[in-house]
N, C-alpha and C. Protein backbone atom coordinates (compact mmCIF):
# COMPACT_ATOMS: atom_id res chain seq x y z
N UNK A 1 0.85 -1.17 0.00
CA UNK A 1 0.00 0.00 0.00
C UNK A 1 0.90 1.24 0.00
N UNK A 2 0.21 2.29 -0.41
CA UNK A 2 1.55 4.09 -0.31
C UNK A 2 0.44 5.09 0.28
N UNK A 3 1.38 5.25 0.47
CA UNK A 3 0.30 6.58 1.21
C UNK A 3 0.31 7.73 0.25
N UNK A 4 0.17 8.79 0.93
CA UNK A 4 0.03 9.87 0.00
C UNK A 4 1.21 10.48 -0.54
N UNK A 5 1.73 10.51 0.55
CA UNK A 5 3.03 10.98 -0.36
C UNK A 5 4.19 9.74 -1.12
N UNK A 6 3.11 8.89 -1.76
CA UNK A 6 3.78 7.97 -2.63
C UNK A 6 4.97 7.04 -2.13
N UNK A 7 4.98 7.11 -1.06
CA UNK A 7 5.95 6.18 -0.02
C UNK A 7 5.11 5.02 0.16
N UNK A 8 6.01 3.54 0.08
CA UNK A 8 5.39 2.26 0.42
C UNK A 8 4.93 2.52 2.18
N UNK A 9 3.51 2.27 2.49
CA UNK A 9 3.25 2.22 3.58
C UNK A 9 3.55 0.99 4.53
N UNK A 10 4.32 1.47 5.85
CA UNK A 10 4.63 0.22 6.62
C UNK A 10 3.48 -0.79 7.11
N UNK A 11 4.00 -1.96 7.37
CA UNK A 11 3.26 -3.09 7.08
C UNK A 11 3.10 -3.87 8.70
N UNK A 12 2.21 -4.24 9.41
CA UNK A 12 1.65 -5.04 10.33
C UNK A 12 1.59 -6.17 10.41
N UNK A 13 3.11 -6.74 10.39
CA UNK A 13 2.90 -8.61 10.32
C UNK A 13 2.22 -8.97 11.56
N UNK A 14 1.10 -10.00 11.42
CA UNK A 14 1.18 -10.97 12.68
C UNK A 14 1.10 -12.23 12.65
N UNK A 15 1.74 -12.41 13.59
CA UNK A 15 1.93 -14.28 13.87
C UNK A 15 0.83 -14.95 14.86
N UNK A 16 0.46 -15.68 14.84
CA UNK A 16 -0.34 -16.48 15.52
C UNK A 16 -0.97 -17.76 15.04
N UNK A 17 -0.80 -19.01 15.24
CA UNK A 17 -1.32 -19.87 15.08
C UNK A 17 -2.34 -20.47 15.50
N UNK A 18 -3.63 -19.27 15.75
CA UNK A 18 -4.88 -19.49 15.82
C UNK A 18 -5.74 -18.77 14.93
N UNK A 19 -6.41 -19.73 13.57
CA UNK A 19 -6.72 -18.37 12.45
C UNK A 19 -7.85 -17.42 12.76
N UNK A 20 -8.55 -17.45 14.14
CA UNK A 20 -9.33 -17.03 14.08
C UNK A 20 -9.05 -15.26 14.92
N UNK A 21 -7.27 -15.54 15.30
CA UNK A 21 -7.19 -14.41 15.54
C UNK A 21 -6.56 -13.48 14.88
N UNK A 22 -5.80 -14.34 14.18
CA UNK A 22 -5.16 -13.38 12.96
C UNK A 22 -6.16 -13.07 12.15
N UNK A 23 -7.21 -13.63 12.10
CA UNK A 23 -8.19 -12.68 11.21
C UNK A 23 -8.93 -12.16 11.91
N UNK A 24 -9.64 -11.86 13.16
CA UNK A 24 -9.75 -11.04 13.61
C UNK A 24 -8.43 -9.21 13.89
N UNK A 25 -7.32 -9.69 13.89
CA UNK A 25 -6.30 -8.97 14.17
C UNK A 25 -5.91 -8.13 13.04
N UNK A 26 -6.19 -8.94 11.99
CA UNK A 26 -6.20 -8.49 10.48
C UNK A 26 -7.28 -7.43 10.04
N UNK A 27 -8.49 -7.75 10.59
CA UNK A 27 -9.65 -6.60 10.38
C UNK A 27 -8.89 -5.08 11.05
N UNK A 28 -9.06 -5.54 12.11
CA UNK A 28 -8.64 -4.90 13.24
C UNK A 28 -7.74 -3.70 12.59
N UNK A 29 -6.74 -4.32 12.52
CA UNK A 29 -5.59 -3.59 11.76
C UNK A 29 -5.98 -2.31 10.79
N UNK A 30 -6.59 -3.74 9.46
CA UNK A 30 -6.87 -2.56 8.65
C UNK A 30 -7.89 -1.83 8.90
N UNK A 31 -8.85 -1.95 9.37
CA UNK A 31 -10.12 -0.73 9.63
C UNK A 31 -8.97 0.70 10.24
N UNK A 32 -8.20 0.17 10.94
CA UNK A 32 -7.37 1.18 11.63
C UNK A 32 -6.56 2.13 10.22
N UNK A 33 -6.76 1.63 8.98
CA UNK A 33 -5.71 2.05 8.09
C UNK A 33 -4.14 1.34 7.87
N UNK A 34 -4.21 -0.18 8.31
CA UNK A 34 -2.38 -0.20 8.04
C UNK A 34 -2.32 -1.50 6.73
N UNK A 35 -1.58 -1.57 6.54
CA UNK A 35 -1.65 -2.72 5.73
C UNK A 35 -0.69 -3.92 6.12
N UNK A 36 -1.53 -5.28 6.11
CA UNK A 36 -1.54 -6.32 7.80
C UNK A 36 -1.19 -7.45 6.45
N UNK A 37 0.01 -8.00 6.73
CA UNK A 37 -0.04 -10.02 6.59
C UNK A 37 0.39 -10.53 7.59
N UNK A 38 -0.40 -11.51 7.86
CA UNK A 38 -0.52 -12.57 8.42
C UNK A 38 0.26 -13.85 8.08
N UNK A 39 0.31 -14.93 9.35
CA UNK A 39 1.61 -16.03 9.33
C UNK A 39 1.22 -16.89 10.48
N UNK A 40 0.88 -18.10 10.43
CA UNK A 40 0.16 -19.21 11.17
C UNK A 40 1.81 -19.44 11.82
N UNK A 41 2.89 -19.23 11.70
CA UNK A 41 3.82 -19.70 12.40
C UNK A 41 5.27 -18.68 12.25
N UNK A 42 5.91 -18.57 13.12
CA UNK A 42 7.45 -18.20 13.54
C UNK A 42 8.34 -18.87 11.57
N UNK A 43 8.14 -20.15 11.57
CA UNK A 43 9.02 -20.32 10.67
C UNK A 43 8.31 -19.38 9.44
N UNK A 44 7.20 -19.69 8.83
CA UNK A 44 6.54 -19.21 7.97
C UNK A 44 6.99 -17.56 7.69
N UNK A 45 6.67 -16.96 9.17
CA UNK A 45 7.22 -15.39 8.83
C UNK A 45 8.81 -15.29 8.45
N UNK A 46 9.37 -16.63 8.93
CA UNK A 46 11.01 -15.68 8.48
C UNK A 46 10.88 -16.69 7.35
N UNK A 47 10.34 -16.86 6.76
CA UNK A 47 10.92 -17.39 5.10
C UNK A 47 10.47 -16.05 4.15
N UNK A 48 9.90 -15.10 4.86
CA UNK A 48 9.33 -14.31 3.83
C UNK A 48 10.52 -13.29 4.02
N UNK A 49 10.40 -12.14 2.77
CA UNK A 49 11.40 -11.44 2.46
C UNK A 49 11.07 -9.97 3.09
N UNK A 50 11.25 -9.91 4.77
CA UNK A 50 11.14 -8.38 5.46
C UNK A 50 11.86 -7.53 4.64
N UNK A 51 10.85 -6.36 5.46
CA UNK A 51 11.69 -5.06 4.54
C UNK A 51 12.64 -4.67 5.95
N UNK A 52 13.58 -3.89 5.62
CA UNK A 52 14.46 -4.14 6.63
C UNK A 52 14.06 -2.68 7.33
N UNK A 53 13.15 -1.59 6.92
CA UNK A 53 12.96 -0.04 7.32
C UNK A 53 11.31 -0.66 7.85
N UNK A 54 10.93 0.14 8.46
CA UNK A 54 9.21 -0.05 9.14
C UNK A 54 8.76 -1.31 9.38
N UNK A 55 7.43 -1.47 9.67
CA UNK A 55 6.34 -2.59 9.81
C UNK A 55 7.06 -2.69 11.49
N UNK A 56 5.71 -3.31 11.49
CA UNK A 56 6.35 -4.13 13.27
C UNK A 56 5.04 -5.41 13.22
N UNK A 57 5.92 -5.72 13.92
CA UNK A 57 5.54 -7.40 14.44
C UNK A 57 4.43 -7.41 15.22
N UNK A 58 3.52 -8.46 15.80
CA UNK A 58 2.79 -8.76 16.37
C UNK A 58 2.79 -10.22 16.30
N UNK A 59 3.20 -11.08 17.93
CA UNK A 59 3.82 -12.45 17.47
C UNK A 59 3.08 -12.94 18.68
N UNK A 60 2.38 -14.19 19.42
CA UNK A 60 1.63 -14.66 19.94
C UNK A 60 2.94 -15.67 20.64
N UNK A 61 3.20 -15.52 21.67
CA UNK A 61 4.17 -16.11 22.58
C UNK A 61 3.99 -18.19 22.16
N UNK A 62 2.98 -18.73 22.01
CA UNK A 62 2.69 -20.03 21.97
C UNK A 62 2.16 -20.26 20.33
N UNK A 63 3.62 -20.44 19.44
CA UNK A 63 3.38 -20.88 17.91
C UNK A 63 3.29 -21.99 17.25
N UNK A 64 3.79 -22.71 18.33
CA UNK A 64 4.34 -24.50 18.01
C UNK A 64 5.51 -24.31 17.80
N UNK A 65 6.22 -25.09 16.83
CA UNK A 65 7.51 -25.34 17.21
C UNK A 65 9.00 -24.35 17.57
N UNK A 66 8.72 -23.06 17.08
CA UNK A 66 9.21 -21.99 17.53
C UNK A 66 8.23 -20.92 18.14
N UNK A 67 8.51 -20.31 19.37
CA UNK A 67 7.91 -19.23 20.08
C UNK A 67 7.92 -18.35 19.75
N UNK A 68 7.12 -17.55 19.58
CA UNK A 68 6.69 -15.65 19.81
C UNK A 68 8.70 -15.45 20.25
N UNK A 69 8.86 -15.56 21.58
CA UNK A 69 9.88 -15.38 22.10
C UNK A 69 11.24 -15.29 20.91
N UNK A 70 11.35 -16.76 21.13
CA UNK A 70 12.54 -17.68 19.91
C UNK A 70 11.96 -16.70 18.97
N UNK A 71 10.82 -16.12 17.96
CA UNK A 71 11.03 -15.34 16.98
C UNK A 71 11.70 -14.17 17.41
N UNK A 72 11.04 -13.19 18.72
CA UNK A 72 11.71 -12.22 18.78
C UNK A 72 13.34 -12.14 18.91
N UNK A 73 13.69 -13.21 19.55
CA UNK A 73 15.49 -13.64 19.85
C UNK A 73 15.74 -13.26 17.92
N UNK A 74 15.45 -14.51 17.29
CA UNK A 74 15.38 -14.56 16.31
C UNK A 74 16.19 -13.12 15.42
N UNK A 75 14.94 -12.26 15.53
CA UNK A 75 15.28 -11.01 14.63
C UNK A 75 15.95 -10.11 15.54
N UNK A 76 16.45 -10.16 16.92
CA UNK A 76 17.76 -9.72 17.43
C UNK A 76 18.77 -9.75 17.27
N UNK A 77 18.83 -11.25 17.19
CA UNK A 77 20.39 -11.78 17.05
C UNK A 77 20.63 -11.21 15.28
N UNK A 78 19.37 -11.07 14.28
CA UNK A 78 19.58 -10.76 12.89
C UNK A 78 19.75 -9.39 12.44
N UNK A 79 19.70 -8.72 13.94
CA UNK A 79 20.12 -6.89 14.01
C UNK A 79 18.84 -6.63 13.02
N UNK A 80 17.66 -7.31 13.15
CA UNK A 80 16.25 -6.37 11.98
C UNK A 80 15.73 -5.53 13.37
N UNK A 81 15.45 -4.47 12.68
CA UNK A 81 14.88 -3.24 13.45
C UNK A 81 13.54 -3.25 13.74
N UNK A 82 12.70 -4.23 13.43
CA UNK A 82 11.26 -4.56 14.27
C UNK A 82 11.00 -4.80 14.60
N UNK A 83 10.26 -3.11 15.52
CA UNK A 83 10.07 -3.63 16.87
C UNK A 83 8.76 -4.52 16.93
N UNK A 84 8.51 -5.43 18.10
CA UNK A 84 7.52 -6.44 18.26
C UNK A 84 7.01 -6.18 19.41
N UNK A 85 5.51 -6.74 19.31
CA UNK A 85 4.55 -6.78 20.42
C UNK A 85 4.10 -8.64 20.60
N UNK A 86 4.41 -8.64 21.94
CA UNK A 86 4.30 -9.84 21.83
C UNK A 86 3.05 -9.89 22.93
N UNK A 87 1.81 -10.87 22.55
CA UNK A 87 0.59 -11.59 23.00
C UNK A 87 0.68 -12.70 23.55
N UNK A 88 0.03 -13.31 24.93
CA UNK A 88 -0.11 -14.32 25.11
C UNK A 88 -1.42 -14.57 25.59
N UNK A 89 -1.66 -15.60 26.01
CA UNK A 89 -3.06 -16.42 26.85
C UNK A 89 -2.99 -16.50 28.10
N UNK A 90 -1.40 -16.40 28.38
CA UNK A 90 -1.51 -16.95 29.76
C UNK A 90 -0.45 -15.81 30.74
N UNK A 91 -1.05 -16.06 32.15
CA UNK A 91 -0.36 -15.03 32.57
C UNK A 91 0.82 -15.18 33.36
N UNK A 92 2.20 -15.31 33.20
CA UNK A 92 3.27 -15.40 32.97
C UNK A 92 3.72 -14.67 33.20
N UNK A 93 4.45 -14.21 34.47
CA UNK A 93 5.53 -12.87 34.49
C UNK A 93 6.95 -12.79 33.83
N UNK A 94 7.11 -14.36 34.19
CA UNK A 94 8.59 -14.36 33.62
C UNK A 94 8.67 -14.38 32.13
N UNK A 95 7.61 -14.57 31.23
CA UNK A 95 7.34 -14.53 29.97
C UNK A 95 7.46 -12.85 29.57
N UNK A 96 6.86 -12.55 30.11
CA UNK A 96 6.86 -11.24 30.02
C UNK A 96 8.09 -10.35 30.28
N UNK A 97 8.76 -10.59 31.05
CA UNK A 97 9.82 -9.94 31.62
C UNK A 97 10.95 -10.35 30.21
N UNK A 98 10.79 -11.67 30.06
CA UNK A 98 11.96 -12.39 28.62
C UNK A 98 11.52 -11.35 27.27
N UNK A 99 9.99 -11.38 27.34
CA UNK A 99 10.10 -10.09 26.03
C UNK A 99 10.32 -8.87 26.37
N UNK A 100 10.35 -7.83 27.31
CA UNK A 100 11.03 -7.02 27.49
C UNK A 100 12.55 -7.25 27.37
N UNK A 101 13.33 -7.73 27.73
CA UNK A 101 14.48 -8.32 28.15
C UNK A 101 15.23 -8.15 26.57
N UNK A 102 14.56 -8.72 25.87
CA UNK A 102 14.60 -9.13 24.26
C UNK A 102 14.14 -7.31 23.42
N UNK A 103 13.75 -6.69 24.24
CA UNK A 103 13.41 -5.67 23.31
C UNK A 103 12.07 -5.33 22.80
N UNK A 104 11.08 -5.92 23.80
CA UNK A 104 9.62 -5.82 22.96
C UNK A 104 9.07 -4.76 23.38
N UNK A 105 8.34 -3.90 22.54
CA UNK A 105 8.14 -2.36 22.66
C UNK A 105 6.46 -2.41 23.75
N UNK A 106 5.82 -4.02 23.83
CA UNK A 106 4.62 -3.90 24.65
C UNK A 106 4.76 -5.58 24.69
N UNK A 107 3.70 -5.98 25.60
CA UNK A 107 3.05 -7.38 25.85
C UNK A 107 1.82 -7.29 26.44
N UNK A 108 1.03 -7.91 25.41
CA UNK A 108 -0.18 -7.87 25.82
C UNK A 108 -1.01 -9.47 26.40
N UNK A 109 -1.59 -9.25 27.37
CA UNK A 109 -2.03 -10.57 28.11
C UNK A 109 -3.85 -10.65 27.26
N UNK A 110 -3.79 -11.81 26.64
CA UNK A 110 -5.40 -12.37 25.96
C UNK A 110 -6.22 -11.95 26.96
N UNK A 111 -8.39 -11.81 26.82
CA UNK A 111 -8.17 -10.68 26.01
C UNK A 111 -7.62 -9.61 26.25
N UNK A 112 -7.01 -8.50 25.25
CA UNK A 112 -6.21 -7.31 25.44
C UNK A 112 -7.31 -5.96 25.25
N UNK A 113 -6.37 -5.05 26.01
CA UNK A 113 -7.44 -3.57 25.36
C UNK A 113 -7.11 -3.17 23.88
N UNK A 114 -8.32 -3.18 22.97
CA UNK A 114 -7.63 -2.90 21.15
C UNK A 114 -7.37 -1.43 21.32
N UNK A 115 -7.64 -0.79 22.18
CA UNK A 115 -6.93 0.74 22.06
C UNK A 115 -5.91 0.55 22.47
N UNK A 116 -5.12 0.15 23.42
CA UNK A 116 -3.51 -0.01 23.86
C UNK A 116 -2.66 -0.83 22.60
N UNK A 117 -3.45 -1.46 22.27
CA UNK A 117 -3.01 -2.44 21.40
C UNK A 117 -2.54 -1.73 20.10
N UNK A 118 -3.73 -0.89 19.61
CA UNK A 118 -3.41 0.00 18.54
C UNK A 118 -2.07 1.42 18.67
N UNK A 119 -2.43 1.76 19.93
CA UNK A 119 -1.23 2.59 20.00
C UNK A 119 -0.11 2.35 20.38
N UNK A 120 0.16 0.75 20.86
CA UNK A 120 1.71 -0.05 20.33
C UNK A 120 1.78 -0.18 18.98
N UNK A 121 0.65 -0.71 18.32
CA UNK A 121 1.46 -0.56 16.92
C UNK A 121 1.52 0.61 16.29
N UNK A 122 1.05 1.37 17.07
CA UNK A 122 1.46 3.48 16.29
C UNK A 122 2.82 3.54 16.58
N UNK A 123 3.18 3.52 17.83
CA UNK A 123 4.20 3.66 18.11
C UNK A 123 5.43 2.90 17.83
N UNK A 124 5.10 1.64 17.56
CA UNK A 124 6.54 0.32 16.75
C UNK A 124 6.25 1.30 15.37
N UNK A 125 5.15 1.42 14.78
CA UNK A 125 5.42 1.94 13.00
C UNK A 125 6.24 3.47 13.72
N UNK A 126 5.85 4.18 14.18
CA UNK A 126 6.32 5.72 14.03
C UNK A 126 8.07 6.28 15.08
N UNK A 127 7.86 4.81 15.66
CA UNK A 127 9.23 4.52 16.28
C UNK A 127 9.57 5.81 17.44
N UNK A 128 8.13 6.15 17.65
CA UNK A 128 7.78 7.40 18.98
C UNK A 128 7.88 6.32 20.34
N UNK A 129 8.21 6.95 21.17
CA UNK A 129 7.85 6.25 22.62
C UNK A 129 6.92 7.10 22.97
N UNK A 130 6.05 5.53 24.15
CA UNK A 130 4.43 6.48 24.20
C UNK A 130 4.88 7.22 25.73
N UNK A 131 4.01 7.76 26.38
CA UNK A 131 3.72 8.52 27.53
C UNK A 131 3.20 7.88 28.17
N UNK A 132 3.43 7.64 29.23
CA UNK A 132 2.65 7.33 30.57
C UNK A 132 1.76 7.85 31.37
């Protein structure tokens, strides 16, 4: 997608291997205006060809055989600059604390608020830190 000033608009991957939330997450997204693909798994998203400037992640801590987590390690150790929000089901401190730890710009515990939710991904695309 481009926006107006003819620039490719950044992109809203999410991961989750439940389709009923990536397509919910996917509406979500775009009603908001972004332009969203989706990825039933950790491996699936890194076979695809990131852009290495914008988009941010949205990765569901429990993928099967690689984690939300293991992805975010993943694109650390690969020095890619997106930032990620990582989701789970369950409530986990030390899960939480590992994606901070790793660099995750939010973590959201299932269900989440879609307004907090939306203004982590304002803030991973616009690379602003929010206010407290």
């Amino acid at each position: 997608m481009t926006d107006r000033s003819g620039t490719t608009a950044p992109t809203v991957f999410v991961v989750d291997d439940d389709s009923s939330i990536r397509t919910a997450l996917s509406r979500l997204l775009r009603i908001a205006g972004w332009t969203v693909r989706t990825f039933a798994s950790a491996e699936e998203f890194l076979q695809e060809d990131l852009p290495r400037e914008g988009g941010c992640l949205i990765a569901d801590v429990h993928l099967g055989r690689m984690s939300g987590l293991e992805l975010q390690g993943t694109l650390a150790n690969r020095a890619h600059p997106m930032p990620v929000i990582i989701t789970s089901g369950v409530n986990d401190l030390d899960m939480e604390r590992e994606a901070c730890r790793l660099g995750a710009i939010a973590f959201f515990r299932k269900p989440f608020d879609v307004s907090a939710l939306l203004d982590s991904v304002k803030q991973g695309l616009t690379h602003r830190p929010l206010t407290s």
